[in-house]
PDB file of N, CA and C in Angstrom:
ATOM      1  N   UNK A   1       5.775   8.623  12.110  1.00  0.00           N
ATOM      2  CA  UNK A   1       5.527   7.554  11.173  1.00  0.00           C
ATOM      3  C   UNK A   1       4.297   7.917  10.329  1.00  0.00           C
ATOM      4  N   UNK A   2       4.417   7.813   9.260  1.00  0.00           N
ATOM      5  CA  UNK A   2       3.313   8.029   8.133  1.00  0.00           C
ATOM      6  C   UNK A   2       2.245   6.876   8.124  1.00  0.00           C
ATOM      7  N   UNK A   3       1.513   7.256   7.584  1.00  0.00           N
ATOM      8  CA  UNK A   3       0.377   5.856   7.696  1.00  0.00           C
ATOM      9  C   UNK A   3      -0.206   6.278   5.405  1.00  0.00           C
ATOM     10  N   UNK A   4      -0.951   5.190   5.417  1.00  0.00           N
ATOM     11  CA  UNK A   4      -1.244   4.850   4.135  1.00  0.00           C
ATOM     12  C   UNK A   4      -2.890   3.796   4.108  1.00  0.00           C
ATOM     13  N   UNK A   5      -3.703   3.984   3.579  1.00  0.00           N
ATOM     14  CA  UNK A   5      -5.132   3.052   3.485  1.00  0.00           C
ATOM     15  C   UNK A   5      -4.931   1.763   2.371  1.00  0.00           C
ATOM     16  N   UNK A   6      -5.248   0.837   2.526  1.00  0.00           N
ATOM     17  CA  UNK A   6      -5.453   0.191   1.322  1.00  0.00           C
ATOM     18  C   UNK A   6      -6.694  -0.600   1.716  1.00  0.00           C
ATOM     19  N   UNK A   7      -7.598  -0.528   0.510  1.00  0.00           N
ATOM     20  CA  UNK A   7      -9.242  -1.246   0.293  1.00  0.00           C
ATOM     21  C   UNK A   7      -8.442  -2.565  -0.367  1.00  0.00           C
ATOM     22  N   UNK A   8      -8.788  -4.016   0.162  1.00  0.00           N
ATOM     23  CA  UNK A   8      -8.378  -4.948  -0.276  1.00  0.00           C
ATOM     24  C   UNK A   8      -9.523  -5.807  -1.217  1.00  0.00           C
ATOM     25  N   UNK A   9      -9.915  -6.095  -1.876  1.00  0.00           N
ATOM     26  CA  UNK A   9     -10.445  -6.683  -2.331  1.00  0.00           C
ATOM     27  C   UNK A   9      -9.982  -7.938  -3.026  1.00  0.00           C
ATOM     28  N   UNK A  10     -10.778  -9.510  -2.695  1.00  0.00           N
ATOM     29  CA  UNK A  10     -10.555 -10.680  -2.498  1.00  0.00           C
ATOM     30  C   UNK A  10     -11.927 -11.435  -3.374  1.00  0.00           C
ATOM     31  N   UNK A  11     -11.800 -12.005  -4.827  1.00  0.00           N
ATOM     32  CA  UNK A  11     -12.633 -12.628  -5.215  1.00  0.00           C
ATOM     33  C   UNK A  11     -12.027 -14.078  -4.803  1.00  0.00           C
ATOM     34  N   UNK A  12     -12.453 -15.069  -4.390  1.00  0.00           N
ATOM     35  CA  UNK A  12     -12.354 -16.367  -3.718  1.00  0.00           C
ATOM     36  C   UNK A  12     -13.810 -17.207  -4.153  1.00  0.00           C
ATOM     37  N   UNK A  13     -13.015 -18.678  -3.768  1.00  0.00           N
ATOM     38  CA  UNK A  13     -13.970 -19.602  -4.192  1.00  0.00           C
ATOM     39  C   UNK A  13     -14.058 -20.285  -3.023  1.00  0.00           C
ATOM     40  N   UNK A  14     -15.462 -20.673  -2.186  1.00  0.00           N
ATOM     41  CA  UNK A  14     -15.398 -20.778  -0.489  1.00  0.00           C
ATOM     42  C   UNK A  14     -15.527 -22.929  -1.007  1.00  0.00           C
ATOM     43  N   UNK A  15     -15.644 -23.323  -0.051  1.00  0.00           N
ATOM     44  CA  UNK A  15     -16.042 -24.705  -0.089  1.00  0.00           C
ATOM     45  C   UNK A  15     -16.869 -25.105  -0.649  1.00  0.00           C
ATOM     46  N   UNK A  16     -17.959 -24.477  -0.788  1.00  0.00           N
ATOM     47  CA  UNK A  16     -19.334 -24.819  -1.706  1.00  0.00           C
ATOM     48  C   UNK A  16     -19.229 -24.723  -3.074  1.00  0.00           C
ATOM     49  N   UNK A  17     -17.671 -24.499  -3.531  1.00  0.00           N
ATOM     50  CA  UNK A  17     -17.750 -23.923  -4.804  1.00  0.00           C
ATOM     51  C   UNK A  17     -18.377 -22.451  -5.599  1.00  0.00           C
ATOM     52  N   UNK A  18     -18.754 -21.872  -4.219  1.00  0.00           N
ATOM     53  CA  UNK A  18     -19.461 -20.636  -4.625  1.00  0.00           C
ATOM     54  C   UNK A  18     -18.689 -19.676  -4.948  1.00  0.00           C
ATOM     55  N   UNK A  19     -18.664 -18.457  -5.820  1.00  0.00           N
ATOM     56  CA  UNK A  19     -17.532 -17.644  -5.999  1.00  0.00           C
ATOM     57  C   UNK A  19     -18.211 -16.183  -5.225  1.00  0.00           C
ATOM     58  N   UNK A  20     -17.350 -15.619  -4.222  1.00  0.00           N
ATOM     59  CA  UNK A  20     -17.412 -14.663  -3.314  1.00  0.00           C
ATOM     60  C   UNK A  20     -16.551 -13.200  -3.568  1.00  0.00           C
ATOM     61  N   UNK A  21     -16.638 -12.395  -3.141  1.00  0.00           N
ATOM     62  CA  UNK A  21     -15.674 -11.366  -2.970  1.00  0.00           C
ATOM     63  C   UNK A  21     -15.766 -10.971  -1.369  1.00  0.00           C
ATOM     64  N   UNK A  22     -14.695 -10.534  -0.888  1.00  0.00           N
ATOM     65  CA  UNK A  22     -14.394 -10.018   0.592  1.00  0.00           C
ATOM     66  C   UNK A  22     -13.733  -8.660   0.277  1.00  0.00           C
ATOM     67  N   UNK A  23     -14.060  -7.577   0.840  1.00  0.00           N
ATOM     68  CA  UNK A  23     -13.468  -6.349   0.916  1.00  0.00           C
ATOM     69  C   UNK A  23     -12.790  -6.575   2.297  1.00  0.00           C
ATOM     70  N   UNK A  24     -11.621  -5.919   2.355  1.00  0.00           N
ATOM     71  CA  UNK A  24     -11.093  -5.636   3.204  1.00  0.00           C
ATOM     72  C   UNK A  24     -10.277  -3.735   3.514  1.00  0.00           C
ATOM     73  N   UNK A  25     -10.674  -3.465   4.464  1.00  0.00           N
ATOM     74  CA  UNK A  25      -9.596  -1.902   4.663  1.00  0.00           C
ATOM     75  C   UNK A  25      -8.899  -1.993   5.503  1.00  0.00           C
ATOM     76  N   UNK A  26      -7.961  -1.902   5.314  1.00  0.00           N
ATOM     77  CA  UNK A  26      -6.225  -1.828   6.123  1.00  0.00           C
ATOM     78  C   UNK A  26      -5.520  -0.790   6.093  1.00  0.00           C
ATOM     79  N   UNK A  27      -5.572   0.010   7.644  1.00  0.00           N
ATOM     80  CA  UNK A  27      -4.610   1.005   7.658  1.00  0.00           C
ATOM     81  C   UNK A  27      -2.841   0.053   7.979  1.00  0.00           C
ATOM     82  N   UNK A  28      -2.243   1.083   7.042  1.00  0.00           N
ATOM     83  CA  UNK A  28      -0.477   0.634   7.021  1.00  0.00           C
ATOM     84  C   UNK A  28       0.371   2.086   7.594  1.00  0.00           C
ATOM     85  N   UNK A  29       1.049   1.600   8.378  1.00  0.00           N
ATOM     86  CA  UNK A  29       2.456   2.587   8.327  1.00  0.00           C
ATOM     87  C   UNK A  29       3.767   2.304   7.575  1.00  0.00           C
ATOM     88  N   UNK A  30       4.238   3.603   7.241  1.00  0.00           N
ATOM     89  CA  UNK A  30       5.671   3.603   6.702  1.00  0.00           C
ATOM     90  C   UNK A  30       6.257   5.009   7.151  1.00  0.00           C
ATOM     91  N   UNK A  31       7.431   4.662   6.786  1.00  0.00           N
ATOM     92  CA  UNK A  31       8.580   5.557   7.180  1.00  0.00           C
ATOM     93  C   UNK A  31       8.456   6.956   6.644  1.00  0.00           C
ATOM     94  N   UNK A  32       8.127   7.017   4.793  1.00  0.00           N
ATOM     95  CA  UNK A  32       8.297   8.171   4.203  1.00  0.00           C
ATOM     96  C   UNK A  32       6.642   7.994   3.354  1.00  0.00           C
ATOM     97  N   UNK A  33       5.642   8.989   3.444  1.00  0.00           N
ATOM     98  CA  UNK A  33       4.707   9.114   2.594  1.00  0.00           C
ATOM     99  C   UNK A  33       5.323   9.057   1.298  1.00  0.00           C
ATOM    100  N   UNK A  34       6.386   9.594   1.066  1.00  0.00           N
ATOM    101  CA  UNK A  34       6.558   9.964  -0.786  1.00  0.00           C
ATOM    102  C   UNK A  34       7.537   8.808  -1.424  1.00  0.00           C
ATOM    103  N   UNK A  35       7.975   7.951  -0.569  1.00  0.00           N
ATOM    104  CA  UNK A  35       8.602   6.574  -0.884  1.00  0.00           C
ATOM    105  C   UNK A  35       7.401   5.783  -1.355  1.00  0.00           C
ATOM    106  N   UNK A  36       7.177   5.678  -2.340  1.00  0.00           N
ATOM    107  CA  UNK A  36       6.092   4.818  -3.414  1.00  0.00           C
ATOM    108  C   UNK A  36       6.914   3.195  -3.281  1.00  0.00           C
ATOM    109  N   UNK A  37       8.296   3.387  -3.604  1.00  0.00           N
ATOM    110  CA  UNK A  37       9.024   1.576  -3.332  1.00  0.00           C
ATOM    111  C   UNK A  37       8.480   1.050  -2.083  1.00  0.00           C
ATOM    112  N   UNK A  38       9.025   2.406  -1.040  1.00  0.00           N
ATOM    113  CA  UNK A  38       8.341   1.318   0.596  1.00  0.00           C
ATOM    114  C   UNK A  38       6.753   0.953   0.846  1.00  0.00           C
ATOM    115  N   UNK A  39       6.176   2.021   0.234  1.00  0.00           N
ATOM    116  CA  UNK A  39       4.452   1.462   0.172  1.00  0.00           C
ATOM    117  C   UNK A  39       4.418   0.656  -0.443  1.00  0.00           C
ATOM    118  N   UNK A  40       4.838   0.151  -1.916  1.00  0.00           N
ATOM    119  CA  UNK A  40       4.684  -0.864  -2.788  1.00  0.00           C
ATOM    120  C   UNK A  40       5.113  -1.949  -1.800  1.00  0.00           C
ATOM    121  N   UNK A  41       5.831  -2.144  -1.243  1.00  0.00           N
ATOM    122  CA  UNK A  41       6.900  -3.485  -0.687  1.00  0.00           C
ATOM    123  C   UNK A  41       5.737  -3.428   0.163  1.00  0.00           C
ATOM    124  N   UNK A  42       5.352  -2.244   1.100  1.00  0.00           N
ATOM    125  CA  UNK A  42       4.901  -2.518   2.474  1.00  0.00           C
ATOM    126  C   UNK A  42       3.186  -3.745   1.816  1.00  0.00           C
ATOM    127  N   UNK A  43       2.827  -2.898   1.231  1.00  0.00           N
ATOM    128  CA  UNK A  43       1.616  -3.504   0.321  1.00  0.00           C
ATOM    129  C   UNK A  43       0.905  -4.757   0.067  1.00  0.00           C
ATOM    130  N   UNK A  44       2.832  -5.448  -0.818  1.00  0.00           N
ATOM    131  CA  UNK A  44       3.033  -6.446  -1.605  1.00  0.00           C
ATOM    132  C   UNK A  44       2.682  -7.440  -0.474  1.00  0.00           C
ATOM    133  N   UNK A  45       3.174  -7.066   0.878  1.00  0.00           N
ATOM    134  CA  UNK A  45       3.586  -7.994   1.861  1.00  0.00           C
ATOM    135  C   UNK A  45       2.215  -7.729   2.914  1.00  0.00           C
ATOM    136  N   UNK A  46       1.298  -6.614   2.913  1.00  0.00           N
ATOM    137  CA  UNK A  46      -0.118  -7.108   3.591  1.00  0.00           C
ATOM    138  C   UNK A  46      -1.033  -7.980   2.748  1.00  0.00           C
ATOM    139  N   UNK A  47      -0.940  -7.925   1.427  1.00  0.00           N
ATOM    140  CA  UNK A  47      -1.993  -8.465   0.510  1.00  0.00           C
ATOM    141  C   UNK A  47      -1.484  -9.757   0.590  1.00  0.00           C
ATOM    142  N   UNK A  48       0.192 -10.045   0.516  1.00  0.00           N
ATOM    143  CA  UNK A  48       0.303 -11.814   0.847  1.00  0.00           C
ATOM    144  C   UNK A  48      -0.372 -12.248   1.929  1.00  0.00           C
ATOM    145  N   UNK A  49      -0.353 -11.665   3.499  1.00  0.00           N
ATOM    146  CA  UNK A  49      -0.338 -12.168   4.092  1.00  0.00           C
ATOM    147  C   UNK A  49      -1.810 -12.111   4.404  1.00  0.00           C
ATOM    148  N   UNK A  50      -2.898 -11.748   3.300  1.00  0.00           N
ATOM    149  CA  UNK A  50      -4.208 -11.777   3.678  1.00  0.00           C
ATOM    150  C   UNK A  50      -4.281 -13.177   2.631  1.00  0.00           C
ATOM    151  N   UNK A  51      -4.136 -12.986   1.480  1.00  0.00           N
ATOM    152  CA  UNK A  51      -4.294 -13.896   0.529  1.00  0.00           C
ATOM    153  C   UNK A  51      -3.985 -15.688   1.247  1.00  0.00           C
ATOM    154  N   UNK A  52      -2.704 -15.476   2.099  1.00  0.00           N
ATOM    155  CA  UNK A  52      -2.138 -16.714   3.017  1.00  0.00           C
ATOM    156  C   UNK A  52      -3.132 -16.875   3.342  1.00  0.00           C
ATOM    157  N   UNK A  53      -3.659 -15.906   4.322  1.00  0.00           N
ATOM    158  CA  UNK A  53      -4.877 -16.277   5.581  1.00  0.00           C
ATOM    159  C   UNK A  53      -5.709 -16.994   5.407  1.00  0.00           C
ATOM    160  N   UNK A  54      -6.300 -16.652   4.321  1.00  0.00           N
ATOM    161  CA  UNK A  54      -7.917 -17.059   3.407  1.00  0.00           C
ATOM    162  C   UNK A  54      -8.213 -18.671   3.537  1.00  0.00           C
ATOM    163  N   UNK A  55      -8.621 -18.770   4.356  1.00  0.00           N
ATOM    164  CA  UNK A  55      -9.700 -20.358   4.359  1.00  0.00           C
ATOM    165  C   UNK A  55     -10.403 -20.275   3.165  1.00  0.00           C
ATOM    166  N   UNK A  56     -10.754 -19.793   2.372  1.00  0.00           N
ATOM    167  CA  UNK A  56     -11.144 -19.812   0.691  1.00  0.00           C
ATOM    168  C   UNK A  56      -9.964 -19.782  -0.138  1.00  0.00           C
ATOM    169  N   UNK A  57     -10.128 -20.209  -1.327  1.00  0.00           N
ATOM    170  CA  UNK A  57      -9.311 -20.096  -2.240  1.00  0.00           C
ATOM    171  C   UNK A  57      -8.907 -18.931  -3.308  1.00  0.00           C
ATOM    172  N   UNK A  58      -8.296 -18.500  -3.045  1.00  0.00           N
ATOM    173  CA  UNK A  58      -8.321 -16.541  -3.605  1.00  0.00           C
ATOM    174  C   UNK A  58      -7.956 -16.890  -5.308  1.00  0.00           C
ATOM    175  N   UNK A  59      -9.025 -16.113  -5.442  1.00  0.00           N
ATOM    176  CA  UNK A  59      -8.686 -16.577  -7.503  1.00  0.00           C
ATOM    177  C   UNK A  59      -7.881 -15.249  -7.767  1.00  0.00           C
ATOM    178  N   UNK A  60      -8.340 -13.617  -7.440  1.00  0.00           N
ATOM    179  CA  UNK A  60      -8.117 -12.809  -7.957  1.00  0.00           C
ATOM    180  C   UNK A  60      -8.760 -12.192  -7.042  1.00  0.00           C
ATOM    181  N   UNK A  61      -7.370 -10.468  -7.619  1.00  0.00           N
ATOM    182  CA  UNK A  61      -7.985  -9.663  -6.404  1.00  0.00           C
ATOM    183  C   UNK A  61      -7.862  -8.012  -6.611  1.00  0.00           C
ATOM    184  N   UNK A  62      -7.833  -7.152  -6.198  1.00  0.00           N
ATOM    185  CA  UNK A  62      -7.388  -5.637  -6.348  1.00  0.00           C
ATOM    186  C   UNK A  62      -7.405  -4.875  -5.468  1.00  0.00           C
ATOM    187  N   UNK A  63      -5.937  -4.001  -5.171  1.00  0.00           N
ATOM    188  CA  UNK A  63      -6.113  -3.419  -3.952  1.00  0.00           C
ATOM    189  C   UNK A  63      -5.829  -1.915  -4.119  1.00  0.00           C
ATOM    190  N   UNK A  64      -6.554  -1.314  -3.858  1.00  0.00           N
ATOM    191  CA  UNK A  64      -6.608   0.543  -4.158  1.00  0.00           C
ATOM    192  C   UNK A  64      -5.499   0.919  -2.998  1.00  0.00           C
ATOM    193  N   UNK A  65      -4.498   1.084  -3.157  1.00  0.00           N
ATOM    194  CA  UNK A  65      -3.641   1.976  -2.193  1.00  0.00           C
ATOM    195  C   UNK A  65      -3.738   3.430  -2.341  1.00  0.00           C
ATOM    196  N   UNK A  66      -4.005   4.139  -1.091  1.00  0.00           N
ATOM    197  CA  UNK A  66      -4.515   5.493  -0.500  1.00  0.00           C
ATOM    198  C   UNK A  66      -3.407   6.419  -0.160  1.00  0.00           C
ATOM    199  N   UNK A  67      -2.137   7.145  -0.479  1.00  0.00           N
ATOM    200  CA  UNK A  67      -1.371   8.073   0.239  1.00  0.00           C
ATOM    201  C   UNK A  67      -1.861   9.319   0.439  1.00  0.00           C
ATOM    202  N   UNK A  68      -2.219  10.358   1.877  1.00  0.00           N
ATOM    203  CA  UNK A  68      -2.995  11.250   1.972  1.00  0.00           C
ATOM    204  C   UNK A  68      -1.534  12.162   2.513  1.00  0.00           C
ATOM    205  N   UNK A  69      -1.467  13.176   2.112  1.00  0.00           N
ATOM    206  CA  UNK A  69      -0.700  14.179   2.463  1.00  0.00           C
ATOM    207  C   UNK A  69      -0.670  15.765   2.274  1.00  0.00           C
ATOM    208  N   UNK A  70       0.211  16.579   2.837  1.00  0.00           N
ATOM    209  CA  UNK A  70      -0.754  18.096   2.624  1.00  0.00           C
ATOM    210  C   UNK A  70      -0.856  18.582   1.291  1.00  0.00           C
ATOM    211  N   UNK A  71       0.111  18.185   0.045  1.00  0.00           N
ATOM    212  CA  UNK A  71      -0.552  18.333  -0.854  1.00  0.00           C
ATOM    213  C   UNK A  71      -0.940  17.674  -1.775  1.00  0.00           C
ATOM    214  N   UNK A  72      -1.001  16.321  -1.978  1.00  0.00           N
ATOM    215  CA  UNK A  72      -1.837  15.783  -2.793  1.00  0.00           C
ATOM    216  C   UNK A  72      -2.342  14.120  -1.814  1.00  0.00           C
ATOM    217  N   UNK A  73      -3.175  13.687  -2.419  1.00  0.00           N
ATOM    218  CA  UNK A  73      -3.080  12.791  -2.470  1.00  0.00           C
ATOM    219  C   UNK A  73      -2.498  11.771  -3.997  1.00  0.00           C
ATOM    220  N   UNK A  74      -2.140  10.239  -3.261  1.00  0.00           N
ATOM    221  CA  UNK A  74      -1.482   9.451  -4.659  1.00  0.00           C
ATOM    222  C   UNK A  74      -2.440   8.059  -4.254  1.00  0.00           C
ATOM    223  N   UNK A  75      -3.066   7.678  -5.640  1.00  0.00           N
ATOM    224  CA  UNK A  75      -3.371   6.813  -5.267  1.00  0.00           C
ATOM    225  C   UNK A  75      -2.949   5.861  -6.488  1.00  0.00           C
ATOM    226  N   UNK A  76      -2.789   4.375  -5.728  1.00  0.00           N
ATOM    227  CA  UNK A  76      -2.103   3.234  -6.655  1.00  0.00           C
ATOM    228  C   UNK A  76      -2.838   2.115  -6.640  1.00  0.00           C
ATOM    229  N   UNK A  77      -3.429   1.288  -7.803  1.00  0.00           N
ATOM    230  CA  UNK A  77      -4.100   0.278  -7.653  1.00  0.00           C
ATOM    231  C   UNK A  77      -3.047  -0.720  -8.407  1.00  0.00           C
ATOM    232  N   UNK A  78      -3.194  -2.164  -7.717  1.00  0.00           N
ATOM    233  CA  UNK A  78      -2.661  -3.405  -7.818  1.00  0.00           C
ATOM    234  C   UNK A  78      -3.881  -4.600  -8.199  1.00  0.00           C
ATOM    235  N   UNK A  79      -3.539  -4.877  -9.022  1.00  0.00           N
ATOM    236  CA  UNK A  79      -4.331  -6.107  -9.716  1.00  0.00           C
ATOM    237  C   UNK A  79      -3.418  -7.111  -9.719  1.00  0.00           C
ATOM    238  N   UNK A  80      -4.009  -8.690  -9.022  1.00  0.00           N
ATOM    239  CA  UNK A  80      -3.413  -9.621  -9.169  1.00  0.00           C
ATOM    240  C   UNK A  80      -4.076 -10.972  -9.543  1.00  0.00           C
ATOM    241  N   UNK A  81      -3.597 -12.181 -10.077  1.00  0.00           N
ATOM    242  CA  UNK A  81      -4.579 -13.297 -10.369  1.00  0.00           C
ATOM    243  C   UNK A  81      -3.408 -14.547  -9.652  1.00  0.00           C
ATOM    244  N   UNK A  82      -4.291 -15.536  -8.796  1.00  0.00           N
ATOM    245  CA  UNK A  82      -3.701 -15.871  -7.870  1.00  0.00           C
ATOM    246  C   UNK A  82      -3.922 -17.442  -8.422  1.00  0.00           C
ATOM    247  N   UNK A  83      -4.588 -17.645  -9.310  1.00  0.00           N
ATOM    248  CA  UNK A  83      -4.915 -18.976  -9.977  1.00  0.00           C
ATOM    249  C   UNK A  83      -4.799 -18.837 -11.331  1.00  0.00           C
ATOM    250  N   UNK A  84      -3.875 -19.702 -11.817  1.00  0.00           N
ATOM    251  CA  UNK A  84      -3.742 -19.782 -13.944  1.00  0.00           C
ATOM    252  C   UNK A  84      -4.625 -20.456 -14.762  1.00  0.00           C
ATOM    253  N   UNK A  85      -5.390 -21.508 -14.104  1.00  0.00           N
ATOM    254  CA  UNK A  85      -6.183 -22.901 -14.435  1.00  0.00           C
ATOM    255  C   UNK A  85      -7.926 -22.459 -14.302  1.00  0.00           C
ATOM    256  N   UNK A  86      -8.351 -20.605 -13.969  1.00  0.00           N
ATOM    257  CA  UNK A  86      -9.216 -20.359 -13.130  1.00  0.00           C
ATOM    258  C   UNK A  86     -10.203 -20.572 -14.731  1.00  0.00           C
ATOM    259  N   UNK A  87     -11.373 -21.063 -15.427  1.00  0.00           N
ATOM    260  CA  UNK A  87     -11.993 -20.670 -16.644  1.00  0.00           C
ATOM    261  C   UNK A  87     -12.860 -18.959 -16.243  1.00  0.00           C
ATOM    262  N   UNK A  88     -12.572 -18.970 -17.664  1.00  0.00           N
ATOM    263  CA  UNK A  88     -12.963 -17.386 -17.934  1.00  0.00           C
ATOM    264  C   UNK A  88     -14.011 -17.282 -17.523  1.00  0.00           C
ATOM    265  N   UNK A  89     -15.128 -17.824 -17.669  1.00  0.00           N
ATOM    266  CA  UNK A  89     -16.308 -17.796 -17.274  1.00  0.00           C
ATOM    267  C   UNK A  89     -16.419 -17.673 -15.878  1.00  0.00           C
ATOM    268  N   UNK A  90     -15.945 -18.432 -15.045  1.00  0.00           N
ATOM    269  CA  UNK A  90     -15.983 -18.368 -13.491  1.00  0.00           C
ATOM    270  C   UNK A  90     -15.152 -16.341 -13.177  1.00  0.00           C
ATOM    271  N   UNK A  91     -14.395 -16.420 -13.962  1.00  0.00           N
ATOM    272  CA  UNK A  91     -13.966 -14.820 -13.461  1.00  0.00           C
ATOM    273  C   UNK A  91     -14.606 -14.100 -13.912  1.00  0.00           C
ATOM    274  N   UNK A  92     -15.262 -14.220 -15.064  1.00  0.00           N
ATOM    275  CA  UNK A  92     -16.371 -13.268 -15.456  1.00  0.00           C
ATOM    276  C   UNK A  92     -17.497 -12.714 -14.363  1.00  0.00           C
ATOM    277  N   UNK A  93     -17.855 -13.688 -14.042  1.00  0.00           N
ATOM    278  CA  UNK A  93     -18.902 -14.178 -12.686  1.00  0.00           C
ATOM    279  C   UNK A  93     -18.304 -13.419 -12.096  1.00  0.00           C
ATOM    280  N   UNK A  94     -17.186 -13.461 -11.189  1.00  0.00           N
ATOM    281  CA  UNK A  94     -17.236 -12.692 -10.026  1.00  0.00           C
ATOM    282  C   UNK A  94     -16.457 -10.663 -10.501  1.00  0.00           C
ATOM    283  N   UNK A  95     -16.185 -10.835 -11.927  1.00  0.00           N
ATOM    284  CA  UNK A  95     -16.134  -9.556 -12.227  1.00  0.00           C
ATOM    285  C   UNK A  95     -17.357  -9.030 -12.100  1.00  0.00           C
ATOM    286  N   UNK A  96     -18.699  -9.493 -12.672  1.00  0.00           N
ATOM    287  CA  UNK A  96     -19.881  -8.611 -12.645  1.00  0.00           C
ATOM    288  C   UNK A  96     -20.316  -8.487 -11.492  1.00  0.00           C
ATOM    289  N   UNK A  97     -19.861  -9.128  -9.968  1.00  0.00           N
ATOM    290  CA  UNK A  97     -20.226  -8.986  -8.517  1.00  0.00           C
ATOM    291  C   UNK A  97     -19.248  -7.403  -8.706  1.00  0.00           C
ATOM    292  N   UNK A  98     -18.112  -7.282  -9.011  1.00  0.00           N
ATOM    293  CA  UNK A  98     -17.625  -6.328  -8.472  1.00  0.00           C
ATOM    294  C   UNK A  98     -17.992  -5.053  -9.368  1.00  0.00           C
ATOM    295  N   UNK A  99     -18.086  -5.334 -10.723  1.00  0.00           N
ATOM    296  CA  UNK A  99     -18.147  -4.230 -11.490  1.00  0.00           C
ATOM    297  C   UNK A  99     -19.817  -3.154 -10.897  1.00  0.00           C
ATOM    298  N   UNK A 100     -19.660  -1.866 -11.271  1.00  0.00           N
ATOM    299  CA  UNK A 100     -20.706  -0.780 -11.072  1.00  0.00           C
ATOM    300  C   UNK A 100     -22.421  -1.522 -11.830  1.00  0.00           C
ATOM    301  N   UNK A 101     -23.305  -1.267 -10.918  1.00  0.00           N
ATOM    302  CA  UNK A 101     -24.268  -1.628 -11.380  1.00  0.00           C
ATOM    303  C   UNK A 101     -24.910  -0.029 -12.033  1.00  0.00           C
ATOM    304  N   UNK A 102     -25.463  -0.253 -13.246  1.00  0.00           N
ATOM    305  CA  UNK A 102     -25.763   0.979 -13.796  1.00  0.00           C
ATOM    306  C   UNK A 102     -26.846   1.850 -13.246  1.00  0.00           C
ATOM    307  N   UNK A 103     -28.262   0.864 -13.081  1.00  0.00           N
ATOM    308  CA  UNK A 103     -28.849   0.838 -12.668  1.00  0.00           C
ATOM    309  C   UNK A 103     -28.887   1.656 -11.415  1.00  0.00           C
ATOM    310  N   UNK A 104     -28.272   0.750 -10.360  1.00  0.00           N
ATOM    311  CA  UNK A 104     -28.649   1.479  -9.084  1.00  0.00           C
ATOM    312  C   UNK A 104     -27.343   2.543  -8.535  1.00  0.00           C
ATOM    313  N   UNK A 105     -26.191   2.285  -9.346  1.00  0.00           N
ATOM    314  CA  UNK A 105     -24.710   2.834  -9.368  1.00  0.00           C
ATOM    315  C   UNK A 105     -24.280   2.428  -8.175  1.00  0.00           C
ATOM    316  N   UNK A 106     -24.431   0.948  -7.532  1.00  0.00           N
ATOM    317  CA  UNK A 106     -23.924   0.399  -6.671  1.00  0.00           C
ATOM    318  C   UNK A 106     -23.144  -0.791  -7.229  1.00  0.00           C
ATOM    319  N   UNK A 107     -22.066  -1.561  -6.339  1.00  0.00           N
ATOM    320  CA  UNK A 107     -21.580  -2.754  -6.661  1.00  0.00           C
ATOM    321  C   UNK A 107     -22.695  -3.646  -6.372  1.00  0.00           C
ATOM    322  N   UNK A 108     -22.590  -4.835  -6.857  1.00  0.00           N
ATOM    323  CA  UNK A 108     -23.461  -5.981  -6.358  1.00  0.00           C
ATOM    324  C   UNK A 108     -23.405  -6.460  -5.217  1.00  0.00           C
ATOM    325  N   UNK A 109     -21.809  -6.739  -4.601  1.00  0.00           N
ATOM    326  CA  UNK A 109     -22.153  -7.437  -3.424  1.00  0.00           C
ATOM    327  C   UNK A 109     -22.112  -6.442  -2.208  1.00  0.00           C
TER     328      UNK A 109
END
């Protein structure tokens, strides 16, 4: 059985109204490394079932999928927005938590 990484990342809004991000890393198995459909599906269906989980309210999110094999690696990122009603401003906010700080060339949170 093949295995696959995905870095989950979770901007959410907790009870306080505060806007957060949660990283998450999740190793996955699948059947075929070079089946991109079954990683996609396998994917589609860990990121629901984190997004379900969330005692916060998940506004938006992105998840870097990792395939490592002997000769290449593939990697696939997924962007999703989990709220339509969210104002721009509030996602702005938690884009600059995630975006590169120049400065120190770290993320914020």
């Amino acid at each position: 059985m093949a295995r696959f990484e995905i870095e989950l990342t979770l901007a959410m809004k907790n009870n306080d109204h505060e806007l957060i991000t949660v990283v998450h890393n999740i190793m996955c198995f699948c059947k075929e490394k070079n089946d991109i459909d079954e990683i996609e599906n396998r994917s589609r269906n860990v990121i629901s079932s984190y997004v379900d989980a969330s005692e916060n309210i998940v506004v938006f999110g992105s998840a870097n999928i990792v395939v490592k094999n002997e000769e290449k690696e593939i990697s696939l990122t997924l962007l999703f927005k989990n709220i339509d009603d969210f104002k721009n401003e509030e996602v702005n906010e938690i884009l600059d938590l995630l975006l590169l700080n120049e400065e120190t060339e770290n993320t914020i949170h």
